[in-house]
Every structure is written in structure tokens, then in C-alpha cells.
C-alpha atoms as a PDB file:
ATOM      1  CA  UNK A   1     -11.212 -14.019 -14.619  1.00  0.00           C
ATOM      2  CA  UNK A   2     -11.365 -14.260 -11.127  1.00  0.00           C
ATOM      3  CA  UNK A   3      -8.450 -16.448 -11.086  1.00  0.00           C
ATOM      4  CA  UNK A   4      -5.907 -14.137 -13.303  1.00  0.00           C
ATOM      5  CA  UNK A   5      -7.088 -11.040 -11.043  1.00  0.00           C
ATOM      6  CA  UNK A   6      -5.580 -13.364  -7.802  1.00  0.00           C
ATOM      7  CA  UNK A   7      -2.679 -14.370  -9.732  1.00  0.00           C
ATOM      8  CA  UNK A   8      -1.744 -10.519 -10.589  1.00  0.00           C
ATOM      9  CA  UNK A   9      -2.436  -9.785  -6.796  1.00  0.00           C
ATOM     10  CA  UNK A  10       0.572 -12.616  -5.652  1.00  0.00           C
ATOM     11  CA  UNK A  11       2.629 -11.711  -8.401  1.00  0.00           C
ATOM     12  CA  UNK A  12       2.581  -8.204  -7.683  1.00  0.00           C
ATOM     13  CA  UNK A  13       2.400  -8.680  -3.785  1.00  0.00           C
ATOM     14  CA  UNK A  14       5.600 -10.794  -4.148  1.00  0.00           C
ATOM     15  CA  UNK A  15       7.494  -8.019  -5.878  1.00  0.00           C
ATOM     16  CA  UNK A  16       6.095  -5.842  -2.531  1.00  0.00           C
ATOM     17  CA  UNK A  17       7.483  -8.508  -0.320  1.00  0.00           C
ATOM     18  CA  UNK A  18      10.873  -8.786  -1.782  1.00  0.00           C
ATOM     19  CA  UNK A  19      11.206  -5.065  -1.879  1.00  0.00           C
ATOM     20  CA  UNK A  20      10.153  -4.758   2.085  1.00  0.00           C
ATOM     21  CA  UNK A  21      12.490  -8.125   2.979  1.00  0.00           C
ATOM     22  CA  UNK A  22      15.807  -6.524   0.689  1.00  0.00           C
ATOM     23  CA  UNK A  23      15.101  -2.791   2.045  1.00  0.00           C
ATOM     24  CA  UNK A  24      13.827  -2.512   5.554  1.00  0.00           C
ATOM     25  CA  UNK A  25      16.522  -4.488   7.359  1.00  0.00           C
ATOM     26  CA  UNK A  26      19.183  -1.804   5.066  1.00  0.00           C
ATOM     27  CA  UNK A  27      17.938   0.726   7.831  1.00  0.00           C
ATOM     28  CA  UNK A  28      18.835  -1.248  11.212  1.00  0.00           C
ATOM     29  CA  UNK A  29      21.487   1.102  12.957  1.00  0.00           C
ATOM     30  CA  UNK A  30      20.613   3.814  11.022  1.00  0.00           C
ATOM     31  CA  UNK A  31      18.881   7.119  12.302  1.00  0.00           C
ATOM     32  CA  UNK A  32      14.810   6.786  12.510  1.00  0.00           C
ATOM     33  CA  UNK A  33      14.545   9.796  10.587  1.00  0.00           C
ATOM     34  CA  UNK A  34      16.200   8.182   7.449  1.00  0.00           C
ATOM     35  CA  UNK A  35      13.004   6.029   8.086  1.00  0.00           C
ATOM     36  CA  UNK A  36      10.540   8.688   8.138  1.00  0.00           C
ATOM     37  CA  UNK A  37      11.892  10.497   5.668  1.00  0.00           C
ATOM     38  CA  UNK A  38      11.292   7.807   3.168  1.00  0.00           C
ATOM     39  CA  UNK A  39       7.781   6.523   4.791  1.00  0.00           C
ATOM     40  CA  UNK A  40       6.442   9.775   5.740  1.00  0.00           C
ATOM     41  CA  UNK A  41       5.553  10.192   9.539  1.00  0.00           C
ATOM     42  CA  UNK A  42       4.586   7.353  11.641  1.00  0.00           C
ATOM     43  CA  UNK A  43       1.101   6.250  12.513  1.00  0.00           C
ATOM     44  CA  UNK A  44       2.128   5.687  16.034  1.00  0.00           C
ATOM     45  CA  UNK A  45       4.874   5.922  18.518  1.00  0.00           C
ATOM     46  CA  UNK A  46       4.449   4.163  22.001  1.00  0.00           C
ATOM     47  CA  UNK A  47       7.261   2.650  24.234  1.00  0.00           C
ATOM     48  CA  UNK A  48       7.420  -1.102  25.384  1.00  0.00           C
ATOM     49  CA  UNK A  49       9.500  -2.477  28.159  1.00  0.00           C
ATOM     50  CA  UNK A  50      11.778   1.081  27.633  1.00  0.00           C
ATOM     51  CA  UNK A  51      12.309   1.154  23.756  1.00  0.00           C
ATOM     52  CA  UNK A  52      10.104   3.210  21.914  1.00  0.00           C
ATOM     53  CA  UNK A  53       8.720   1.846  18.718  1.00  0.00           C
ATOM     54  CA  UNK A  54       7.511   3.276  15.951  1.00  0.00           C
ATOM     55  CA  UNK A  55       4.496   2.242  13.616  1.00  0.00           C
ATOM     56  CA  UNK A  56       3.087   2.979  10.402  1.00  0.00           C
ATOM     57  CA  UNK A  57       0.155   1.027   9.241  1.00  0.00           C
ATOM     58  CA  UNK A  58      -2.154   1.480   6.228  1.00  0.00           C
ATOM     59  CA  UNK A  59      -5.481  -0.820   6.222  1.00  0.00           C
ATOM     60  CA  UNK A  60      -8.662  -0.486   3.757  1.00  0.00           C
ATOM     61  CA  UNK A  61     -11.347  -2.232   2.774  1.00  0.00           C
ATOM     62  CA  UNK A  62     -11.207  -3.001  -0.869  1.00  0.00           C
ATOM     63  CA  UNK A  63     -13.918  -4.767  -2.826  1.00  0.00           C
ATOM     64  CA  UNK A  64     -13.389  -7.162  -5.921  1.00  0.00           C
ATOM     65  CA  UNK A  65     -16.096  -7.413  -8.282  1.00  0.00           C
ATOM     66  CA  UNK A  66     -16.503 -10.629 -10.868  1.00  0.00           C
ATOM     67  CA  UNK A  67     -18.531 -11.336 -13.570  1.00  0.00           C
ATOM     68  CA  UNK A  68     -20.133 -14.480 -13.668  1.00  0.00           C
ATOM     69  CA  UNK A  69     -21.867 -15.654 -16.515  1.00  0.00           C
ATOM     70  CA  UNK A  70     -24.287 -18.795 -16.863  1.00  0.00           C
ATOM     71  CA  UNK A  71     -26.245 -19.741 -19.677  1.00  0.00           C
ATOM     72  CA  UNK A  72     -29.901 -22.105 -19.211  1.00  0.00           C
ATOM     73  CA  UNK A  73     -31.650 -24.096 -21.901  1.00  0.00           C
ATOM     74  CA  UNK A  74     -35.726 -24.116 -22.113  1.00  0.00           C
ATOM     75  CA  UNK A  75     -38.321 -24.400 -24.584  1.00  0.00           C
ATOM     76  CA  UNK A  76     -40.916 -21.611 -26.390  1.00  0.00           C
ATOM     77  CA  UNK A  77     -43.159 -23.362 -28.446  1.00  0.00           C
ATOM     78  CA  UNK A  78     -41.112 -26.473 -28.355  1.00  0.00           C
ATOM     79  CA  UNK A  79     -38.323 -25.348 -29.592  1.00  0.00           C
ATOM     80  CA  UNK A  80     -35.492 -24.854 -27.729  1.00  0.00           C
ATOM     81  CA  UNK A  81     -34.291 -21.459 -26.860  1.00  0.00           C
ATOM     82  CA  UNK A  82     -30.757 -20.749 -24.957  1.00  0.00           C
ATOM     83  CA  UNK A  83     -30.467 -17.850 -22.727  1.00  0.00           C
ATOM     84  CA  UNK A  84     -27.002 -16.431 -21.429  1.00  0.00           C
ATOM     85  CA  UNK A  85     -26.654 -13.627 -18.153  1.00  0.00           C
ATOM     86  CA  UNK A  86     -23.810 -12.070 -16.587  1.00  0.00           C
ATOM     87  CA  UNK A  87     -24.289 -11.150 -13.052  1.00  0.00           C
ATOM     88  CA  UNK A  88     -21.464  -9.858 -10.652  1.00  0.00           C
ATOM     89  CA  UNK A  89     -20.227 -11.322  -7.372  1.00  0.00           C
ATOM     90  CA  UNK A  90     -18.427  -8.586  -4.989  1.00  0.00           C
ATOM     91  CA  UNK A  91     -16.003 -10.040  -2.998  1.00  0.00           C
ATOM     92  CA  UNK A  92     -14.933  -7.760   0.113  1.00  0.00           C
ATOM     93  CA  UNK A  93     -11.585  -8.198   1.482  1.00  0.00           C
ATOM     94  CA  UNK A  94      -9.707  -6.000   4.521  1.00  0.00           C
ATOM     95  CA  UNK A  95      -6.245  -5.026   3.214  1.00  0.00           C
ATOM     96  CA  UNK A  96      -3.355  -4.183   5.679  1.00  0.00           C
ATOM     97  CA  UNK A  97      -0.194  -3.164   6.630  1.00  0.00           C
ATOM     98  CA  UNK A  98       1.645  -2.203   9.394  1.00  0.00           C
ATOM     99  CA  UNK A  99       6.093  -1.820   9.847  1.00  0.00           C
ATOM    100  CA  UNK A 100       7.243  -1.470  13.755  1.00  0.00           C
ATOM    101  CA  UNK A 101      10.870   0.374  13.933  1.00  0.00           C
ATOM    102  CA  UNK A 102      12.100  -0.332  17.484  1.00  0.00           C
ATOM    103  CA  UNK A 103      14.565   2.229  18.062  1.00  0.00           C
ATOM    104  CA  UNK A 104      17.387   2.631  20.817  1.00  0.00           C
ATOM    105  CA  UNK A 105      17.985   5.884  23.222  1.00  0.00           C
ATOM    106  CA  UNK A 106      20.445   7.493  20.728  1.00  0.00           C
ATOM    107  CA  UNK A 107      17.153   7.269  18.079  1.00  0.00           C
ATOM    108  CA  UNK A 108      18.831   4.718  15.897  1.00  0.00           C
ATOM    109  CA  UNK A 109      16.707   1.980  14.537  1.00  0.00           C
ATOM    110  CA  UNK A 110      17.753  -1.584  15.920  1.00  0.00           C
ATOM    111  CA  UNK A 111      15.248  -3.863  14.599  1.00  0.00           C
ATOM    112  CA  UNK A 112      12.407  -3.631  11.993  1.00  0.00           C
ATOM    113  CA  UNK A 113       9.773  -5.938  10.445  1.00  0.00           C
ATOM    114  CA  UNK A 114       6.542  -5.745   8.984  1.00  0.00           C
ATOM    115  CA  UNK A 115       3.539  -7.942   8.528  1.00  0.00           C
ATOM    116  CA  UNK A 116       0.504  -7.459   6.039  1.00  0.00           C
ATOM    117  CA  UNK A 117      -0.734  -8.498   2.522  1.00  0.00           C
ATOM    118  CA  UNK A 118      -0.107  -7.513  -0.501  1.00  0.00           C
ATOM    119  CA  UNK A 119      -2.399  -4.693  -1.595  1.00  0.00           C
ATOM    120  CA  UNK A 120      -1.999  -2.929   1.352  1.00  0.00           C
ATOM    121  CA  UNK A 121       2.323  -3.627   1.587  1.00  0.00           C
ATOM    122  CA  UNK A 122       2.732  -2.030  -1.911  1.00  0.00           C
ATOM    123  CA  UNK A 123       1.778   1.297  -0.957  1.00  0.00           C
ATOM    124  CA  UNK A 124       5.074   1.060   1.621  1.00  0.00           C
ATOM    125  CA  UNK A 125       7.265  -1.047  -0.768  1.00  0.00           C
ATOM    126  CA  UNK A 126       6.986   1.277  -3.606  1.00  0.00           C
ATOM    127  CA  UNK A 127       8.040   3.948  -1.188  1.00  0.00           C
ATOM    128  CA  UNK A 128      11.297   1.840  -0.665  1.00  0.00           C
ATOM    129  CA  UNK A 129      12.317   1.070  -3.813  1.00  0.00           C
ATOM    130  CA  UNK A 130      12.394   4.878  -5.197  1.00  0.00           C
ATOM    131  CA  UNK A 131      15.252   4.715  -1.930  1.00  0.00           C
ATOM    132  CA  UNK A 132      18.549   4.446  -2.825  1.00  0.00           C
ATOM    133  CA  UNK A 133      19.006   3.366   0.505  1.00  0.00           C
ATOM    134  CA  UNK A 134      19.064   5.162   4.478  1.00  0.00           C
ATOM    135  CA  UNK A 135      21.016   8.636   4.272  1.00  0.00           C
ATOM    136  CA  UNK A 136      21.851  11.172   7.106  1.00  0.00           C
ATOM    137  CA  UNK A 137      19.677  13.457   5.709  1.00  0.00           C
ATOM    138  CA  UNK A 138      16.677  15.391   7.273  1.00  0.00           C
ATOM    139  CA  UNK A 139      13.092  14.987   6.806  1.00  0.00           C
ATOM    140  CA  UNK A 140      12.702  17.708   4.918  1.00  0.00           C
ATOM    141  CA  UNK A 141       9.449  20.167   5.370  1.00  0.00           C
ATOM    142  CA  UNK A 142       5.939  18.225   5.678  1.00  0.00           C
ATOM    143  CA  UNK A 143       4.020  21.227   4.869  1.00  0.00           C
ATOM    144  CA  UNK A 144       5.683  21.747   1.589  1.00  0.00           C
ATOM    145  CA  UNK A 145       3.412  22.221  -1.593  1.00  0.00           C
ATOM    146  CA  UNK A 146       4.054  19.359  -4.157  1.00  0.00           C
ATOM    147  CA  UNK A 147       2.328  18.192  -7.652  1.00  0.00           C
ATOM    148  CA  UNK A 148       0.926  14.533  -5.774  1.00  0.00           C
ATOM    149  CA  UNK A 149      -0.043  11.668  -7.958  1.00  0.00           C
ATOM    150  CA  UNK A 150      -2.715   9.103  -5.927  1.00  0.00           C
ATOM    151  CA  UNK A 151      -5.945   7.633  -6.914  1.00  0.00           C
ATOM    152  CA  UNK A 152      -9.000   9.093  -5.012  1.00  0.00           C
ATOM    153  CA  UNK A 153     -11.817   7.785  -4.041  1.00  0.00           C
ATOM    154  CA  UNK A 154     -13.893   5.599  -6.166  1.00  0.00           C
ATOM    155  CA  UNK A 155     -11.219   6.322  -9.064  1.00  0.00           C
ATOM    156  CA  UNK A 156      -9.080   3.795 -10.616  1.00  0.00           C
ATOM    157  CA  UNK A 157      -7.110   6.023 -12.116  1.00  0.00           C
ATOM    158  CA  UNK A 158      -3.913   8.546 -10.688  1.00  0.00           C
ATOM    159  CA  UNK A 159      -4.957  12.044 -11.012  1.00  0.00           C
ATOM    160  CA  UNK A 160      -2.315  15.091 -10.178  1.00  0.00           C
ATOM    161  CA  UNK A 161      -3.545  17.449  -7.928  1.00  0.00           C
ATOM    162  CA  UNK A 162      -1.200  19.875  -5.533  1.00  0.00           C
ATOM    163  CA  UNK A 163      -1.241  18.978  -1.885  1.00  0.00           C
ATOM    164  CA  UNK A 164       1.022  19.355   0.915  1.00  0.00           C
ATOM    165  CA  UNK A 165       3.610  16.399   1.548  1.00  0.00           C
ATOM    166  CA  UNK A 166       2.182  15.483   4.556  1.00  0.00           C
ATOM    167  CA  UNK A 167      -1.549  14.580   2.485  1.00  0.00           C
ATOM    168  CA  UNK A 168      -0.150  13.309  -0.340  1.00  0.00           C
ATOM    169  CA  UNK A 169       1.764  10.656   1.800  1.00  0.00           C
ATOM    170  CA  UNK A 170      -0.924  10.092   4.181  1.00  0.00           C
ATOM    171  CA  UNK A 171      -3.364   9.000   1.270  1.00  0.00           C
ATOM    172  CA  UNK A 172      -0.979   7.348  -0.627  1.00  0.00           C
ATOM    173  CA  UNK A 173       0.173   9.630  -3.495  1.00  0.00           C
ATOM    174  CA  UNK A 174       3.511   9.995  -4.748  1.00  0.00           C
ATOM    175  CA  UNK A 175       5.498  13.389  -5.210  1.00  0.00           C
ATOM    176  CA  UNK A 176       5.758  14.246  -8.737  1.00  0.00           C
ATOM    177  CA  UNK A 177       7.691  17.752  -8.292  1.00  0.00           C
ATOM    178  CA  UNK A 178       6.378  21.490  -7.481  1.00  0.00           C
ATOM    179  CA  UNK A 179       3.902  22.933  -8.377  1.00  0.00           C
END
């Protein structure tokens, strides 16, 4: 079990990859804002050596519970009697992500890259993909009210609730339309 649940992880964390390695570099001499407004708003913004860069970064703890069973052999009144438990092993693990956008004076993006793992990258790619690629269009309003789609906490499943855009990205929902 605990071996399919890793092999989903990798299969699905490649798909994140590719998506991040075919889209990001798309957005290299475009505006920053063509950025943001398909990432939501940074995390951070500091300058080094005189270019400003631009992070986002997402990081959780996540933990990843397996059943183990294990079955014993002993005796009651000499004859043998077999016994079978399940316990559970938790497994933590820290997932992360963070994208730097180095951007020039005229605010247009001249490198990007990203480093992370899987779990934590799929909350960006998926972002990405629903791009048809960097536009010259605005970030539209933040505070907006939107229908947002996101799994809360302790949850494994989406629920819809209305937010503004600026929560919904920040925990990791997607839009679904107005409310």
C-alpha cells in the first residue's frame, strides 16, 4: 500500500514538474504581473545585487498514514490459534515549494525557476496549466467575491465556499465563478 501511495505521489509530481519546466520559462520577458495574475500575489519581494526578485512559496507539513498488518501463531489448549492486527504507521513529511521571478527595472521578468517536491509544486503547476500562456492583461481585483473550491483543514475532500480571491489563492482553492 505504502508503495502504490509513493508511486501516485512521483507520477503525479512528474506531471507538476513538466507543467512548471514547459510553463514558467513561457513568462521570461514578459511583464511580472502576467505572473501574478496567474499565481496570485507573491510571498515575498526583496532586491539582490539591484534586481528585485519575487517569491512565492507554499510549504506544509503533511502526514501519511499506513496500515500495517501482521499476523502471530500461538497455542490455547494446544491447539494452535492464529491471530491477525492492523496497526498504522504515520509517516510525517515537510512539503515545499517556492518560484523566484527576477525581474529587470522596466518590471519584466528575465529569469525564473523553482525548486520543491511534488505535493507542495502541484498547488503552483495546476495554476499554470489552466494558463493559456503570459498575456498583457491586469491582475484583476484581489478583493473580488468568488465561489472557491479548496480542501480545508483536516478534509480530504473540495468543498465550495465564497471567499475573496485573495483567500481562496492564498489557501490553495481554485475559482469556480461568482457567487
Amino acid at each position: 500500500m505504502k508503495r502504490l501511495l509513493v508511486l501516485v505521489m512521483l507520477l503525479v509530481g512528474a506531471c507538476a514538474f513538466d507543467t512548471m519546466n514547459a510553463e514558467l520559462p513561457k513568462y521570461v520577458g514578459q511583464p511580472v504581473n502576467d505572473l501574478v495574475a496567474r499565481l496570485g500575489y507573491p510571498s515575498g519581494e526583496q532586491t539582490i545585487m539591484g534586481h528585485k526578485v519575487y517569491t512565492w512559496r507554499t510549504d506544509m507539513d503533511y502526514v501519511s498514514t499506513t496500515p500495517v498488518t501482521s499476523t502471530s501463531t500461538g497455542y490455547v489448549n494446544y491447539k494452535p490459534v492464529t491471530l491477525t492486527s492492523t496497526s498504522y504507521v504515520s509517516t510525517p513529511m515537510h512539503l515545499a515549494c517556492t518560484i523566484r521571478a527576477v525581474v529587470n527595472s522596466d518590471d519584466r521578468i528575465s529569469s525564473v525557476d523553482y525548486e520543491g517536491n511534488n505535493g507542495a509544486c502541484l498547488r503552483y503547476s495546476s495554476r499554470l496549466k489552466t494558463s493559456s500562456g503570459p498575456s498583457d492583461t491586469k491582475v484583476s481585483a484581489e478583493f473580488e467575491v468568488i465561489n472557491c473550491r479548496r480542501i480545508r483543514d483536516g478534509s480530504t475532500t473540495p468543498e465550495v465556499e465564497t471567499l475573496s480571491r485573495q483567500t481562496c489563492r492564498r489557501y490553495g482553492g481554485t475559482e469556480v465563478g461568482k457567487p
